[in-house]
PDB file of N, CA and C in Angstrom:
ATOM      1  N   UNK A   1       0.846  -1.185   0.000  1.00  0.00           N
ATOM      2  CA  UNK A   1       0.000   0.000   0.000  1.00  0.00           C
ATOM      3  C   UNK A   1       0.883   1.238   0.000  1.00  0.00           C
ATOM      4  N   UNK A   2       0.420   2.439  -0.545  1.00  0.00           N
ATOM      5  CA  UNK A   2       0.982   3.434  -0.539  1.00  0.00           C
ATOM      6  C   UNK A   2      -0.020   4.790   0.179  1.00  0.00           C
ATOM      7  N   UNK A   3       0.710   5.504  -0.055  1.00  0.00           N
ATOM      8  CA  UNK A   3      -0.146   6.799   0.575  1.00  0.00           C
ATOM      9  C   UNK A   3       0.975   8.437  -0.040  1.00  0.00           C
ATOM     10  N   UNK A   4      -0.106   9.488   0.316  1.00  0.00           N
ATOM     11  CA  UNK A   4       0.798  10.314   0.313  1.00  0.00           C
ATOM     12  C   UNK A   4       1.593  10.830   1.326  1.00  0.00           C
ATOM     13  N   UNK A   5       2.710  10.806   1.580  1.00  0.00           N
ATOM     14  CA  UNK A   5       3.521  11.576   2.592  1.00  0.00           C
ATOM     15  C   UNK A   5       3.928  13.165   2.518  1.00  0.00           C
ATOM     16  N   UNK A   6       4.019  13.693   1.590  1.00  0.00           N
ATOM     17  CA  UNK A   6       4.571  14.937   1.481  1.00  0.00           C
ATOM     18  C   UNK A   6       3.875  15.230  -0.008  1.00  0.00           C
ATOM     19  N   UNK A   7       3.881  16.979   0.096  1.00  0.00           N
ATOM     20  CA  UNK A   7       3.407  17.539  -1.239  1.00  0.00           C
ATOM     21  C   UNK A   7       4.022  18.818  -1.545  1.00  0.00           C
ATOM     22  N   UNK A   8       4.252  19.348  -2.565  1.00  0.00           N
ATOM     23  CA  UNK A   8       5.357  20.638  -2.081  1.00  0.00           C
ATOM     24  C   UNK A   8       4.966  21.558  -3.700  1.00  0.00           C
ATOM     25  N   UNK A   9       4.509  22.363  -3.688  1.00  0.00           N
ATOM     26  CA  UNK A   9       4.593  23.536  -4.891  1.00  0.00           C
ATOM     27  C   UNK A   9       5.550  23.302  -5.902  1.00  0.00           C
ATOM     28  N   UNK A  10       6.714  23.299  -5.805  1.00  0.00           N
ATOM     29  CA  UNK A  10       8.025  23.137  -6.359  1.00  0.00           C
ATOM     30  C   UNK A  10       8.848  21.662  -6.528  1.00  0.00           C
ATOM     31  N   UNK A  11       9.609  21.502  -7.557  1.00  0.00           N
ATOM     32  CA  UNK A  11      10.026  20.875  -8.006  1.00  0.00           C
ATOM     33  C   UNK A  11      10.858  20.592  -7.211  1.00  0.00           C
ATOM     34  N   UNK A  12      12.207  21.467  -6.623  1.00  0.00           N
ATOM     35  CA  UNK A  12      12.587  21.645  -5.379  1.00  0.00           C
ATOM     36  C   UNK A  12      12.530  20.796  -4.449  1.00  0.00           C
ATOM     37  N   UNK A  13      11.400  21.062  -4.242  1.00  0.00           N
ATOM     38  CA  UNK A  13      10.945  20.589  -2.953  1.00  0.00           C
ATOM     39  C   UNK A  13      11.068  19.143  -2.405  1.00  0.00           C
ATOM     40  N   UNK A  14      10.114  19.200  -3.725  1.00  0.00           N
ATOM     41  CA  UNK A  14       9.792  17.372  -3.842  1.00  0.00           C
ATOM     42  C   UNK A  14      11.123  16.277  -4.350  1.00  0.00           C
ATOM     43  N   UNK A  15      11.920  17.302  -4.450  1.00  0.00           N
ATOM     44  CA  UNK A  15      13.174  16.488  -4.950  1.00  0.00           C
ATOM     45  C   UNK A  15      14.329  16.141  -3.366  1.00  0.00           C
ATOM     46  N   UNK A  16      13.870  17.723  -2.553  1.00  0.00           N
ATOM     47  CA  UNK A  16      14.360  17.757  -1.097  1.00  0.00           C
ATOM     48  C   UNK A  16      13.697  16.079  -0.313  1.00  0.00           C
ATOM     49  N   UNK A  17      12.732  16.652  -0.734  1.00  0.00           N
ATOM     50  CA  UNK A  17      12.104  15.492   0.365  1.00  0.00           C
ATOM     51  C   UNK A  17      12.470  13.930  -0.277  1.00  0.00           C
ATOM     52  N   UNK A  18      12.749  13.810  -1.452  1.00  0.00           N
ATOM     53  CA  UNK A  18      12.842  12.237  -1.840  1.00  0.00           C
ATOM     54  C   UNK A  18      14.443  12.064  -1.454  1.00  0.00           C
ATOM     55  N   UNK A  19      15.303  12.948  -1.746  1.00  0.00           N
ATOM     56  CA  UNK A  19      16.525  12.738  -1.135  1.00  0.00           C
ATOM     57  C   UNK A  19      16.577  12.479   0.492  1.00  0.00           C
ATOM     58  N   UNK A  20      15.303  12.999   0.848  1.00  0.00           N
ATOM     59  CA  UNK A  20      15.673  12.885   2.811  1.00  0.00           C
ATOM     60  C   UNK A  20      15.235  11.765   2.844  1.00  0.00           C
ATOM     61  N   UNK A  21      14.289  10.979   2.054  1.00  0.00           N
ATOM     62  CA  UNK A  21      14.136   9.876   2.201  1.00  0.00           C
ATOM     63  C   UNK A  21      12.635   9.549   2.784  1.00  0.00           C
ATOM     64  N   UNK A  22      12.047  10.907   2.236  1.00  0.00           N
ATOM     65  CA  UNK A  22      10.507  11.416   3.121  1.00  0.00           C
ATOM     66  C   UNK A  22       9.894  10.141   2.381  1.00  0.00           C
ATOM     67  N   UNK A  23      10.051  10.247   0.632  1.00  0.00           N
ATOM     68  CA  UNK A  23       9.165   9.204   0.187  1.00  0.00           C
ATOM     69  C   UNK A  23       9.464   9.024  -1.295  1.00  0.00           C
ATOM     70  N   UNK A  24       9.003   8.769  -2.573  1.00  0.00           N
ATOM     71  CA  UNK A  24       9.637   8.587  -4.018  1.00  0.00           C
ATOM     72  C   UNK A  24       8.560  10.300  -4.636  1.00  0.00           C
ATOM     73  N   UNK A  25       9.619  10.094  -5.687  1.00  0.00           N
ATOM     74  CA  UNK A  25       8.753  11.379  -6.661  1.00  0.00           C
ATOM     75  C   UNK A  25       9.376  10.793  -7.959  1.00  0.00           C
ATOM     76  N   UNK A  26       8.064  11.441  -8.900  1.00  0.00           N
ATOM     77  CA  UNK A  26       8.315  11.087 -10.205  1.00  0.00           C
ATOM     78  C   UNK A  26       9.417  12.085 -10.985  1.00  0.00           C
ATOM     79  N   UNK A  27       9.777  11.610 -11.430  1.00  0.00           N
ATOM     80  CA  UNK A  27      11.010  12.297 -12.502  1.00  0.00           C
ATOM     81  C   UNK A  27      11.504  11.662 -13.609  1.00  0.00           C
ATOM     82  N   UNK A  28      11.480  12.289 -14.631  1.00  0.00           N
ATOM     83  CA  UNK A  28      11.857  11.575 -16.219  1.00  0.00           C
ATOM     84  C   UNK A  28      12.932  10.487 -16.099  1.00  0.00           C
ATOM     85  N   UNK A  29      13.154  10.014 -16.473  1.00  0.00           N
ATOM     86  CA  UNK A  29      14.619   9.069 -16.220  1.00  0.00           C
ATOM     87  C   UNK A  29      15.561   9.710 -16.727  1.00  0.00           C
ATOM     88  N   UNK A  30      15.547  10.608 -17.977  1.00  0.00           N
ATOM     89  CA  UNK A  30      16.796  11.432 -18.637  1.00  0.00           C
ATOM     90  C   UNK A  30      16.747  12.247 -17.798  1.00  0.00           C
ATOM     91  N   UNK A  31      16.169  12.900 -17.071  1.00  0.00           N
ATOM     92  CA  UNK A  31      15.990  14.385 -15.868  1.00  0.00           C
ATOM     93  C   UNK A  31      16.537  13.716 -14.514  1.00  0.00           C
ATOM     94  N   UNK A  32      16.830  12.320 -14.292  1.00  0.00           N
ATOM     95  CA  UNK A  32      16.856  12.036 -12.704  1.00  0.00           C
ATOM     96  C   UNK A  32      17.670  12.901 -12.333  1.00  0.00           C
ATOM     97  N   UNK A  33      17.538  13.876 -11.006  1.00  0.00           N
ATOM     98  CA  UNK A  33      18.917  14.238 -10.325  1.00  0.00           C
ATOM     99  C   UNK A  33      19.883  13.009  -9.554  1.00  0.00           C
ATOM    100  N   UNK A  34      21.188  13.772  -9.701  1.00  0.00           N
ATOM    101  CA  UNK A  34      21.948  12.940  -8.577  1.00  0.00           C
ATOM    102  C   UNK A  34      21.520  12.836  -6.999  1.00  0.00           C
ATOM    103  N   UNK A  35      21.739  11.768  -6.615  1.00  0.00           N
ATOM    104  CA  UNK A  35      20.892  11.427  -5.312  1.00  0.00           C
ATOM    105  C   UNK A  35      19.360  10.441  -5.006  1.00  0.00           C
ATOM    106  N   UNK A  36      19.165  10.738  -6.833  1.00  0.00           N
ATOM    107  CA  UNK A  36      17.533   9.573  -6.702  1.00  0.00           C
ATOM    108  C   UNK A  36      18.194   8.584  -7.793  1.00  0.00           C
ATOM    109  N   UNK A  37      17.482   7.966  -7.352  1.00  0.00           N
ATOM    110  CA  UNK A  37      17.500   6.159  -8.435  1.00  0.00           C
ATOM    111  C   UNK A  37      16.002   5.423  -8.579  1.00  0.00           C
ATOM    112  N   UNK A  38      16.084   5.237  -9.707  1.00  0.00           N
ATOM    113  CA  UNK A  38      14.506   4.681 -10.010  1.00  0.00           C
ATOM    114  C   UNK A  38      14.576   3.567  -9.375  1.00  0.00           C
ATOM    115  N   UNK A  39      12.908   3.312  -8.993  1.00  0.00           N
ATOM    116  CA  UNK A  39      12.395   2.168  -8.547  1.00  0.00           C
ATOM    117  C   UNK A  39      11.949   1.560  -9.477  1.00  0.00           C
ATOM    118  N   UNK A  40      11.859  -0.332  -9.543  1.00  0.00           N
ATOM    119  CA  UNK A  40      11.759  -1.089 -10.020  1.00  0.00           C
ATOM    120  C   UNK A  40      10.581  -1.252  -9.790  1.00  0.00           C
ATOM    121  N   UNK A  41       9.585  -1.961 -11.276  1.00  0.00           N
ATOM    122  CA  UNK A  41       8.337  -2.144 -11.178  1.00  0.00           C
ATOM    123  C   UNK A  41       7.947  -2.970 -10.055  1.00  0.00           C
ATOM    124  N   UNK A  42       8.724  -3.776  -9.803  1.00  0.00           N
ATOM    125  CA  UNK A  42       8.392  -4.699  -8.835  1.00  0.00           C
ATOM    126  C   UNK A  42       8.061  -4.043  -7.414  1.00  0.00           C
ATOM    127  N   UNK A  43       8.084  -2.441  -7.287  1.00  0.00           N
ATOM    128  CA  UNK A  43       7.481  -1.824  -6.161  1.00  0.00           C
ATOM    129  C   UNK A  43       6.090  -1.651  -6.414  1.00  0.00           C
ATOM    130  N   UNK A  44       5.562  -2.450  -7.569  1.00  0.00           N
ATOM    131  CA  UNK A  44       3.732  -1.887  -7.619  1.00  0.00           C
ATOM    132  C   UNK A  44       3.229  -0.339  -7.534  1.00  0.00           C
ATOM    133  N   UNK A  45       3.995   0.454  -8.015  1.00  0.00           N
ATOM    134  CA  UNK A  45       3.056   1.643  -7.056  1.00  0.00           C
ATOM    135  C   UNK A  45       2.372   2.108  -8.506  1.00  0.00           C
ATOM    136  N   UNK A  46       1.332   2.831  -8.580  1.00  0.00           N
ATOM    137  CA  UNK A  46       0.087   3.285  -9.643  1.00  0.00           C
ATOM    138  C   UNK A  46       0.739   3.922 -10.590  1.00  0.00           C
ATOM    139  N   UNK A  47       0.249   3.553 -11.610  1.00  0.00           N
ATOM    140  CA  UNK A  47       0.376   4.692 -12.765  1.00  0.00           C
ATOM    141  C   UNK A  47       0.923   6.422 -12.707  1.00  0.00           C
ATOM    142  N   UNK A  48       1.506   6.471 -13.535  1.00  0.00           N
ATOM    143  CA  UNK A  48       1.322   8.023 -13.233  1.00  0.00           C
ATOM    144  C   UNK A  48       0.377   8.464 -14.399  1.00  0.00           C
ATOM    145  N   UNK A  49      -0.115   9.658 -14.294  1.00  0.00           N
ATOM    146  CA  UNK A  49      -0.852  10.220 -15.546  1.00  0.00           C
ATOM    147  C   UNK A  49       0.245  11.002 -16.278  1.00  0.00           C
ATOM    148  N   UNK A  50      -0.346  11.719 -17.669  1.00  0.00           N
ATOM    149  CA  UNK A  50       0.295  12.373 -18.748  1.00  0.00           C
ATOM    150  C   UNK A  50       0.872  13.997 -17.776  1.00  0.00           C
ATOM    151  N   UNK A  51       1.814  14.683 -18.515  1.00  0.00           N
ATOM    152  CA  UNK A  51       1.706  16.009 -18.138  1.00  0.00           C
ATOM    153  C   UNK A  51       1.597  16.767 -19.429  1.00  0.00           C
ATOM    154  N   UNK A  52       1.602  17.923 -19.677  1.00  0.00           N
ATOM    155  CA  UNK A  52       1.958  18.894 -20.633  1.00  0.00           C
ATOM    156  C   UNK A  52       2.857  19.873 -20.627  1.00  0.00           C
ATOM    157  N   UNK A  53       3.693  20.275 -21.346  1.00  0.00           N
ATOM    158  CA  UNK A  53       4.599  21.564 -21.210  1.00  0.00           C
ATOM    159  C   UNK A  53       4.318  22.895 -21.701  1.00  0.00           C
ATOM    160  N   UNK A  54       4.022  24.012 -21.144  1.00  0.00           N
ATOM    161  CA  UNK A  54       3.402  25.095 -22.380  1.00  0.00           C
ATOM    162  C   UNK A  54       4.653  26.028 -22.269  1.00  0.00           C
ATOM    163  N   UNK A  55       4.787  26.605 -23.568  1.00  0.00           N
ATOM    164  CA  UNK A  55       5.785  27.679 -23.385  1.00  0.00           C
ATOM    165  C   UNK A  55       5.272  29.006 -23.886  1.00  0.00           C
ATOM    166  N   UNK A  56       5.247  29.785 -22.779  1.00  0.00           N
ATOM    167  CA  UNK A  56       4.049  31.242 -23.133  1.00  0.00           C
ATOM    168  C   UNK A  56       4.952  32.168 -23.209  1.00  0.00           C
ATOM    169  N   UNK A  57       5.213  33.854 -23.991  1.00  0.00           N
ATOM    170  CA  UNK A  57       6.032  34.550 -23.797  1.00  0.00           C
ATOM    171  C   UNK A  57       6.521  34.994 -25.043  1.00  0.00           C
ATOM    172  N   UNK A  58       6.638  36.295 -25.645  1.00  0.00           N
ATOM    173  CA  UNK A  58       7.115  36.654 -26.464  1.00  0.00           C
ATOM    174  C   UNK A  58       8.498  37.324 -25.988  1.00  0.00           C
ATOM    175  N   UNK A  59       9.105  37.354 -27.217  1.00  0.00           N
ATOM    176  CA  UNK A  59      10.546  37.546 -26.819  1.00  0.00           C
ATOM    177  C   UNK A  59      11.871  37.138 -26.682  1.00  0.00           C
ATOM    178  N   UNK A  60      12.941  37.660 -26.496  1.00  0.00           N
ATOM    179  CA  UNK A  60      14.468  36.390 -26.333  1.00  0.00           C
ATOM    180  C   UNK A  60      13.895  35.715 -24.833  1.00  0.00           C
ATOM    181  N   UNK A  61      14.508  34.416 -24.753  1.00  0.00           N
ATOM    182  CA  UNK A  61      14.465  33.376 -24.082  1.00  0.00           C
ATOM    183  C   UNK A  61      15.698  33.390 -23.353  1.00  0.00           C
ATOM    184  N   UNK A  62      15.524  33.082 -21.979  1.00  0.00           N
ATOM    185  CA  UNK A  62      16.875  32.769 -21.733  1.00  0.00           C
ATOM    186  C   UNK A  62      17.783  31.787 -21.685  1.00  0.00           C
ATOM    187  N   UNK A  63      18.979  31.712 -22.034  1.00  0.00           N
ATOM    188  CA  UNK A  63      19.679  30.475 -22.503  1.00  0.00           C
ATOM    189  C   UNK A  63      19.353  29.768 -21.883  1.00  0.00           C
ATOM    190  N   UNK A  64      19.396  29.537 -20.653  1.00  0.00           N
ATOM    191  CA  UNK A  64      19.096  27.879 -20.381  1.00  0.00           C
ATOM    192  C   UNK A  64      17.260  27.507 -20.410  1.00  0.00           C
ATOM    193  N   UNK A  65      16.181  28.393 -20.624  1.00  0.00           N
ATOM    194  CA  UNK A  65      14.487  28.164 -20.838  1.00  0.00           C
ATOM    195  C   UNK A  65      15.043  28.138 -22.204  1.00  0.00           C
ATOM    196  N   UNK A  66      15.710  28.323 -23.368  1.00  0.00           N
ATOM    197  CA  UNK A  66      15.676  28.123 -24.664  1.00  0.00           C
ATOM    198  C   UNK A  66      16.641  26.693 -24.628  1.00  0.00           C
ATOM    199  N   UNK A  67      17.302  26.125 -23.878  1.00  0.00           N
ATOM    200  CA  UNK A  67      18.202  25.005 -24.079  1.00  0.00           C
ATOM    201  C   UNK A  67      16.813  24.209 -23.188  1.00  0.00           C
ATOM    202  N   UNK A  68      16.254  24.181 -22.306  1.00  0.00           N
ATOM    203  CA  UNK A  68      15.182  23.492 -21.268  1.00  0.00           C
ATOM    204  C   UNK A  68      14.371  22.824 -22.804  1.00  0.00           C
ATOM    205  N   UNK A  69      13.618  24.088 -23.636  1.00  0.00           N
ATOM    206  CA  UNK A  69      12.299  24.124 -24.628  1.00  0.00           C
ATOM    207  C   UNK A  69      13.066  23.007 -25.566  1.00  0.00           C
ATOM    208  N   UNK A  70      14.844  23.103 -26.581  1.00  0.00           N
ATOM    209  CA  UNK A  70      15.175  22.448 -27.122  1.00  0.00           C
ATOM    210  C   UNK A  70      15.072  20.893 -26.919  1.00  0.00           C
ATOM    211  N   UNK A  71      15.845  20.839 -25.219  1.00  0.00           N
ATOM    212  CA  UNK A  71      15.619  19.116 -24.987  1.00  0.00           C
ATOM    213  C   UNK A  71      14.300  18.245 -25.157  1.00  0.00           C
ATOM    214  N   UNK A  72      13.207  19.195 -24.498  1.00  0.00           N
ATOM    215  CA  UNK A  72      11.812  19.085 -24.606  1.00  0.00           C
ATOM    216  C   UNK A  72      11.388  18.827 -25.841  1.00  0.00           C
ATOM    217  N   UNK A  73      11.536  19.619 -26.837  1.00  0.00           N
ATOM    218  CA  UNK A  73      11.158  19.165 -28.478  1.00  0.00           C
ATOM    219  C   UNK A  73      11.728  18.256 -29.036  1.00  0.00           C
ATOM    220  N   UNK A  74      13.457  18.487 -28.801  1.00  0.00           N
ATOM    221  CA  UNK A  74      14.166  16.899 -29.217  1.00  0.00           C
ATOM    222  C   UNK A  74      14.066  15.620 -29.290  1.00  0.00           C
ATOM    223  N   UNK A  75      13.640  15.378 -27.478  1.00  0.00           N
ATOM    224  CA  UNK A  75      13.285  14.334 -27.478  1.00  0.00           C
ATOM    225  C   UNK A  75      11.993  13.713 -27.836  1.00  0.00           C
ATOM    226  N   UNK A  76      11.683  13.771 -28.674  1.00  0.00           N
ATOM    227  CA  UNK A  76      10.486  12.781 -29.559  1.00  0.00           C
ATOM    228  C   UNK A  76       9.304  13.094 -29.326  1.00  0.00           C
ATOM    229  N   UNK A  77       8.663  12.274 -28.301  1.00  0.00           N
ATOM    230  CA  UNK A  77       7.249  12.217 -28.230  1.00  0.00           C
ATOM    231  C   UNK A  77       6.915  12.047 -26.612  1.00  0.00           C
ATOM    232  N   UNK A  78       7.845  12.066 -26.094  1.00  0.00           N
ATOM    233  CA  UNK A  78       8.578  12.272 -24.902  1.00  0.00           C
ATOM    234  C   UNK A  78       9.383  12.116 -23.670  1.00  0.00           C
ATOM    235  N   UNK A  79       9.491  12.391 -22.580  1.00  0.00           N
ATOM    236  CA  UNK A  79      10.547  11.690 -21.954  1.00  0.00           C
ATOM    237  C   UNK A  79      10.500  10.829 -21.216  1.00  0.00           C
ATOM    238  N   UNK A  80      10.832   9.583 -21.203  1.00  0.00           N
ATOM    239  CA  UNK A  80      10.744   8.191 -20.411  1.00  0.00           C
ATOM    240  C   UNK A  80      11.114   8.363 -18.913  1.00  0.00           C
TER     241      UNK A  80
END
């Protein structure tokens, strides 16, 4: 069985808390930070659902939200 333990606004956050060991968070497998390691199906835990990315904003981009948007389009259809 699972449950929720923690919930956090930020990406941040939820990355703080899986490193303390509060509980797992989802993250792309090409995006893992250092410090998390995927779990094996064999932990059962539910599906995740789809997300979407929008990119709103006229104007220059800044290098790394214009290198972020590139990886995002690159990779295909999306990230595993």
């Amino acid at each position: 069985a699972w449950r929720v333990a923690c919930t956090s606004a930020s990406l941040s956050g939820l990355r703080a808390a899986a490193q303390a060991g509060l509980g797992v968070a989802p993250h792309s497998a090409r995006l893992l930070p250092p410090g998390l390691l995927p779990l094996p199906p064999s932990r059962h835990l539910p599906a995740l659902g789809e997300i979407e990315f929008v990119v709103i904003g006229p104007g220059p981009r800044h290098p790394v939200a214009a290198a972020l948007i590139e990886a995002l389009l690159s990779s295909g259809e999306g990230l595993p």
